[in-house]
N, C-alpha and C. Protein backbone atom coordinates (compact mmCIF):
# COMPACT_ATOMS: atom_id res chain seq x y z
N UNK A 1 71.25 73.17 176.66
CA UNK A 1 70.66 74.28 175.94
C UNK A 1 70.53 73.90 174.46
N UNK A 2 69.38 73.54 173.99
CA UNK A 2 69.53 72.94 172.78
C UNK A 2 69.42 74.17 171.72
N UNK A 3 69.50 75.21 171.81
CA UNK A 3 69.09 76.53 170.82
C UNK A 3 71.02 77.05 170.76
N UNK A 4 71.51 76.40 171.55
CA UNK A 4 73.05 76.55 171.86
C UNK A 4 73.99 77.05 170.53
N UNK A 5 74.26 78.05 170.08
CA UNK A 5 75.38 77.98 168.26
C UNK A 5 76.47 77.47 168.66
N UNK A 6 76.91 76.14 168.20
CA UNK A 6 77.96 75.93 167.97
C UNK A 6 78.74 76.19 166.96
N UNK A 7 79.81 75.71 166.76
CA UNK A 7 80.74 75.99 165.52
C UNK A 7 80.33 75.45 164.39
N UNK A 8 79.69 73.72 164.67
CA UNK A 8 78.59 73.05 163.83
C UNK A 8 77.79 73.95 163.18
N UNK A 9 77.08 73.96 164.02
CA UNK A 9 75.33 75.12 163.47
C UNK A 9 75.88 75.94 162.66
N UNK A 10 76.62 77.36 163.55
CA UNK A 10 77.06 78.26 162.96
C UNK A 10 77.47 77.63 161.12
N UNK A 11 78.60 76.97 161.20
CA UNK A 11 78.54 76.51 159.49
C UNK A 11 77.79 75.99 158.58
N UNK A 12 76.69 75.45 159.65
CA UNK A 12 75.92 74.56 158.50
C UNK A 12 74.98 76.03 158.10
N UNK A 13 74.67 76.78 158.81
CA UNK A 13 73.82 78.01 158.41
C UNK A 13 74.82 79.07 157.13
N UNK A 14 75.97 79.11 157.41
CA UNK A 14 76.69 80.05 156.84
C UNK A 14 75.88 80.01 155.40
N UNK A 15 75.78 79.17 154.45
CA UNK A 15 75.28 79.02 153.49
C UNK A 15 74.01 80.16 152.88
N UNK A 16 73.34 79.96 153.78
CA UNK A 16 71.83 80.68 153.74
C UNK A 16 71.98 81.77 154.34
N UNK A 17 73.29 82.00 155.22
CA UNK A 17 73.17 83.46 155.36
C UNK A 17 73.74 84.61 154.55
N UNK A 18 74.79 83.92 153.46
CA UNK A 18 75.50 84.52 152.74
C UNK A 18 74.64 85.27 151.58
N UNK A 19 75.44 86.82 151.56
CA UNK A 19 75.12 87.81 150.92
C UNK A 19 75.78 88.02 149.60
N UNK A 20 75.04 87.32 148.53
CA UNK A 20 76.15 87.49 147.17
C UNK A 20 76.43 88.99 146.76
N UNK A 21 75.48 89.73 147.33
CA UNK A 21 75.74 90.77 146.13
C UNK A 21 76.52 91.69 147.18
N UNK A 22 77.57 91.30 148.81
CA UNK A 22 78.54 91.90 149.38
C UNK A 22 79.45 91.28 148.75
N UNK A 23 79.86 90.03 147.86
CA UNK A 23 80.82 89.16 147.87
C UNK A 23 80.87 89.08 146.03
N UNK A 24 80.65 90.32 145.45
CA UNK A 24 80.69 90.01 143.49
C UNK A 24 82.07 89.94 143.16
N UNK A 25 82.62 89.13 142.81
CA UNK A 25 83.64 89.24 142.43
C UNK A 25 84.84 88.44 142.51
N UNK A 26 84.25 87.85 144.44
CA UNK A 26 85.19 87.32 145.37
C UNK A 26 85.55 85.66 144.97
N UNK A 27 86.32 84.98 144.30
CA UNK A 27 87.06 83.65 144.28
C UNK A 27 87.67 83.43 145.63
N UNK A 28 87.10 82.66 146.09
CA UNK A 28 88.25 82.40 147.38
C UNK A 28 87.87 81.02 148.54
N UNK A 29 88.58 80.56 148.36
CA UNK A 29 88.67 79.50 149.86
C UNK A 29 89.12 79.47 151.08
N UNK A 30 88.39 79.40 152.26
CA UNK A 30 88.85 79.52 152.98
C UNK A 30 88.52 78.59 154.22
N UNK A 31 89.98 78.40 154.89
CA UNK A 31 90.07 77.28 156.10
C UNK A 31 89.70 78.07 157.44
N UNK A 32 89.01 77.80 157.99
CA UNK A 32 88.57 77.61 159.07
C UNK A 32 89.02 77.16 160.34
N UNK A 33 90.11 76.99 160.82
CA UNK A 33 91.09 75.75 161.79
C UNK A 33 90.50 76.61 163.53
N UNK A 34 89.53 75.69 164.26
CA UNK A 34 88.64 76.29 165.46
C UNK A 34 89.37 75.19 166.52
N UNK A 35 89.96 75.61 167.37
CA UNK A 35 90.60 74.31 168.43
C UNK A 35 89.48 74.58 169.70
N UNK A 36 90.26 73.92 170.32
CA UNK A 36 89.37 74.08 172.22
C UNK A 36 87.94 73.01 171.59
N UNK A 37 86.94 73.41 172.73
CA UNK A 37 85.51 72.50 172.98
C UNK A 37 85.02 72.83 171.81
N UNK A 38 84.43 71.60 171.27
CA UNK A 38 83.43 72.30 169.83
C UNK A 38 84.40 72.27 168.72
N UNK A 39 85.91 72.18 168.51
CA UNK A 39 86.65 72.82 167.40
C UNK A 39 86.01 72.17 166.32
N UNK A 40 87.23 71.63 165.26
CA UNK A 40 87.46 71.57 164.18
C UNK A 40 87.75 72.46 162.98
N UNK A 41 87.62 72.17 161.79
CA UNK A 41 88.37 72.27 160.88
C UNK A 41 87.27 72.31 160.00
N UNK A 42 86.94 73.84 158.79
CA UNK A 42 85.69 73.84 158.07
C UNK A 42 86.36 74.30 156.60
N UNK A 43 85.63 74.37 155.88
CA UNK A 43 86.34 74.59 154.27
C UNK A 43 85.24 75.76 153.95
N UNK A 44 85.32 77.12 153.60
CA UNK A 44 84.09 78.12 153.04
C UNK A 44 84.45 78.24 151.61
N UNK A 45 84.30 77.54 150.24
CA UNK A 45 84.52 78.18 149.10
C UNK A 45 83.52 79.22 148.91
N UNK A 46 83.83 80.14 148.48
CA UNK A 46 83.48 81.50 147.60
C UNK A 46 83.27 81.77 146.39
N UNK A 47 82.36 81.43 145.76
CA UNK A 47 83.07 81.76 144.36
C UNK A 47 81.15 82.15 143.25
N UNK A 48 81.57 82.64 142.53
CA UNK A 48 80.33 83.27 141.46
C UNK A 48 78.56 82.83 141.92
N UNK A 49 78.79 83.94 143.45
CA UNK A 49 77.87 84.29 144.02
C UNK A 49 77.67 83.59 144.90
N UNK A 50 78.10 82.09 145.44
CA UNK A 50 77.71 81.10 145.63
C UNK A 50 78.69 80.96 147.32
N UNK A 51 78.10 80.19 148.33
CA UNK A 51 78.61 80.08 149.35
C UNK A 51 78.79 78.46 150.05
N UNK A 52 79.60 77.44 149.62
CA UNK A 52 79.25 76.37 150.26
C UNK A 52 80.53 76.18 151.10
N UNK A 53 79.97 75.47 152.19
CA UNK A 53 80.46 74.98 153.57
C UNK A 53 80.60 73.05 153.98
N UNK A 54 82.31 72.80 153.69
CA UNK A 54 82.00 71.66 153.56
C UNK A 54 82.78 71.36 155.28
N UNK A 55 82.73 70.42 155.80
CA UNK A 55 84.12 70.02 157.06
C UNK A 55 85.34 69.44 156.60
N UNK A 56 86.10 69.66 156.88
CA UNK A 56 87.30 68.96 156.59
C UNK A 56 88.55 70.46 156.20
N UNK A 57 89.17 70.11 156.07
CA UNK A 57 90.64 70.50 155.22
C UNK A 57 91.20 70.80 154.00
N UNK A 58 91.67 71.75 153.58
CA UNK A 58 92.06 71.93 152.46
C UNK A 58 93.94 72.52 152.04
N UNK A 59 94.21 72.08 151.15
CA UNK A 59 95.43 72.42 150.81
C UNK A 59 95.52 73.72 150.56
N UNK A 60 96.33 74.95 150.77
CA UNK A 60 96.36 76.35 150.14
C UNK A 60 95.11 77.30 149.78
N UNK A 61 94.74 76.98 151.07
CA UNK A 61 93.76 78.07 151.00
C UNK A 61 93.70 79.54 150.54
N UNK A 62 92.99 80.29 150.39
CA UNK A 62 93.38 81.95 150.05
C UNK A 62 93.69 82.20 151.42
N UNK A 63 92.58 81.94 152.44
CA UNK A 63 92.50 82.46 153.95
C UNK A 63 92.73 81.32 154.99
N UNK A 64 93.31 81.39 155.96
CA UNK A 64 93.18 80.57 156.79
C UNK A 64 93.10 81.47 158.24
N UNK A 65 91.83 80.95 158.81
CA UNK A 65 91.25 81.83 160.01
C UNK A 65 91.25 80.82 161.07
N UNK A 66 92.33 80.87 162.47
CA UNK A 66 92.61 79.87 163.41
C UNK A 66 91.94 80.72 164.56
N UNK A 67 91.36 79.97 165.36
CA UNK A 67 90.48 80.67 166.53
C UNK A 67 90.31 79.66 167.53
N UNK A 68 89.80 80.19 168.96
CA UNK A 68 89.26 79.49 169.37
C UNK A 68 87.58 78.97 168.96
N UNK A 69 86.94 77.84 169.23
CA UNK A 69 85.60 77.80 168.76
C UNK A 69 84.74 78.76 169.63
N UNK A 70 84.49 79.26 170.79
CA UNK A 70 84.01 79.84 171.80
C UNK A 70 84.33 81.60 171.09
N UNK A 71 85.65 81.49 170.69
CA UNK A 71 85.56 82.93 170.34
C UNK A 71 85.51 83.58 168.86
N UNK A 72 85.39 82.13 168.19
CA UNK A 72 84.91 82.57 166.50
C UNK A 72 83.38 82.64 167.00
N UNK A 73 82.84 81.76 167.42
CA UNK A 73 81.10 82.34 167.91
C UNK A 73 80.80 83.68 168.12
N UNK A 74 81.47 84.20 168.65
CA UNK A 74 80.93 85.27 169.59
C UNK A 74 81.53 86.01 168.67
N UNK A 75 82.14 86.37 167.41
CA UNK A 75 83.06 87.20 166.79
C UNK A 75 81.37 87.29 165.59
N UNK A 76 81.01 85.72 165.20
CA UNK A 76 80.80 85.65 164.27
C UNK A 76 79.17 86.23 164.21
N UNK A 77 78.83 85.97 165.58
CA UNK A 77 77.29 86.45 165.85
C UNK A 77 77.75 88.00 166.69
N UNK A 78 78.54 88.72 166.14
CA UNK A 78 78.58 89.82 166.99
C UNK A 78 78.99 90.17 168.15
N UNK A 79 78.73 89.39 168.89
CA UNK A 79 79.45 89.63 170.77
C UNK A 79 80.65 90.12 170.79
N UNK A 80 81.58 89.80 169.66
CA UNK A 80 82.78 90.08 170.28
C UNK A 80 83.45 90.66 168.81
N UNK A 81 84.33 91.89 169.26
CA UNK A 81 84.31 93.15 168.33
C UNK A 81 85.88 91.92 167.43
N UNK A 82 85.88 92.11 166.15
CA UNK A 82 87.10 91.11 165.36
C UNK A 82 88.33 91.60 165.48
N UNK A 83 88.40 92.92 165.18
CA UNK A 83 89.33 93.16 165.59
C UNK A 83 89.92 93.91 167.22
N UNK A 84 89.45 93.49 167.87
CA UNK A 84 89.82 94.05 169.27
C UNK A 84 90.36 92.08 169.39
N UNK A 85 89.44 91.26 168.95
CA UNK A 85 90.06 90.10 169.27
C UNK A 85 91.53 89.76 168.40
N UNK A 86 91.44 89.98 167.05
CA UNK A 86 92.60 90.14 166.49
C UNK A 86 94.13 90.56 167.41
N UNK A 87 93.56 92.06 167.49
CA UNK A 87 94.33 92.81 169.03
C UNK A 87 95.08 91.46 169.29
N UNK A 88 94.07 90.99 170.44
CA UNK A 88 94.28 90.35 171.61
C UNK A 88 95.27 88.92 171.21
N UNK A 89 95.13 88.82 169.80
CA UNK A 89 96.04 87.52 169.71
C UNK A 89 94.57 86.35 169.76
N UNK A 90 93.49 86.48 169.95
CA UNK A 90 92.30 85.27 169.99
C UNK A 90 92.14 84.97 168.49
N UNK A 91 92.22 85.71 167.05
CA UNK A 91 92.32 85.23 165.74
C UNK A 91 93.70 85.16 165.10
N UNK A 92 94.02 84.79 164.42
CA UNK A 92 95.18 84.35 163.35
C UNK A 92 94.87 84.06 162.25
N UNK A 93 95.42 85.23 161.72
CA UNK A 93 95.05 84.73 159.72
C UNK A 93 96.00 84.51 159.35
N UNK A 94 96.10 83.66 158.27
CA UNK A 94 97.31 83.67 157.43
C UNK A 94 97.08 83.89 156.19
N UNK A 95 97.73 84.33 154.96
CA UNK A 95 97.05 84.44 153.90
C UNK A 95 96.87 85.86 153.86
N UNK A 96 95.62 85.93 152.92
CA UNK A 96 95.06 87.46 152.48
C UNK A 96 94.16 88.05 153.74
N UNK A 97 95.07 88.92 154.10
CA UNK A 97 94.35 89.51 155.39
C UNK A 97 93.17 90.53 154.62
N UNK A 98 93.69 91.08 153.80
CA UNK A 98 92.21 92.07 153.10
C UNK A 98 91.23 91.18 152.98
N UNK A 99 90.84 89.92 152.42
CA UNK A 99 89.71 88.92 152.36
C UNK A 99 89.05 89.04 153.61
N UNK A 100 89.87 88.52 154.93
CA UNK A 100 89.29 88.31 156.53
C UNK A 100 88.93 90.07 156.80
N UNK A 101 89.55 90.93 156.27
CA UNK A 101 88.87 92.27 156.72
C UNK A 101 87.21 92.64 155.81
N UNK A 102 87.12 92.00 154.97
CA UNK A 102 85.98 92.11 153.97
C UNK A 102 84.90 90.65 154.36
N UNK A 103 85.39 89.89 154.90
CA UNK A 103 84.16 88.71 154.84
C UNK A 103 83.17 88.99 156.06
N UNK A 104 83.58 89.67 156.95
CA UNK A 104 82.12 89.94 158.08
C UNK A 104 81.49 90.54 157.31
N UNK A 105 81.28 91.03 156.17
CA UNK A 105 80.07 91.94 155.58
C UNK A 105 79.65 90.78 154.61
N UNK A 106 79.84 89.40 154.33
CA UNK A 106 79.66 88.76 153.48
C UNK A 106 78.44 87.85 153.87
N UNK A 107 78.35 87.92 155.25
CA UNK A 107 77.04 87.09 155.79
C UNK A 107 76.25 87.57 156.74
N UNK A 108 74.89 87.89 156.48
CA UNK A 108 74.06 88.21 157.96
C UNK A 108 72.96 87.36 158.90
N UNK A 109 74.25 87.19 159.72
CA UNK A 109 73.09 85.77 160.71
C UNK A 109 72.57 86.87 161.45
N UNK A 110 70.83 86.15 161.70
CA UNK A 110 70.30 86.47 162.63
C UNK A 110 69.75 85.45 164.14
């Protein structure tokens, strides 16, 4: 299925989907840590309006958001409600949980 979102895609788009004027104000970095098929490990800095998405790792993040890759997809394009997965134990934040309750309004993929 080549139209397929992976965890790839999904980040390399995050960029262009990001909404500065949901996010005025916001300084923040955040880790990404996606295991299972597809995972890895993504870096989102935040900062004066601006949204870049690098791969890799970072030391002391503000946020760190651990998921499966299959179910950050489906969280991140909608399918699957965040916090009912939260609920369920499928996300793990560590860090500033108010940030992870405020960043789904920070990007709109279509």
């Amino acid at each position: 299925m080549p139209d397929e979102l992976t965890p790839e895609v999904l980040f390399s788009r995050m960029p262009k989907a990001f909404l500065p004027d949901k996010a005025v104000g916001v300084d923040a970095v955040i880790l990404f840590d996606l295991s299972g098929d597809q995972g890895g490990q993504w870096v989102a800095t935040i900062k004066d309006g601006a949204c870049a998405v690098t791969k890799g790792k970072v030391d002391n993040p503000k946020l760190t958001l651990m998921a499966e890759a299959v179910d950050y997809v489906g969280i991140f394009t909608g399918k699957v409600n965040p916090m009912a997965a939260f609920g369920e134990g499928k996300i793990k934040l560590k860090g500033d949980i108010g940030l992870a309750m405020k960043m789904m309004n920070f990007f709109k993929m279509s």
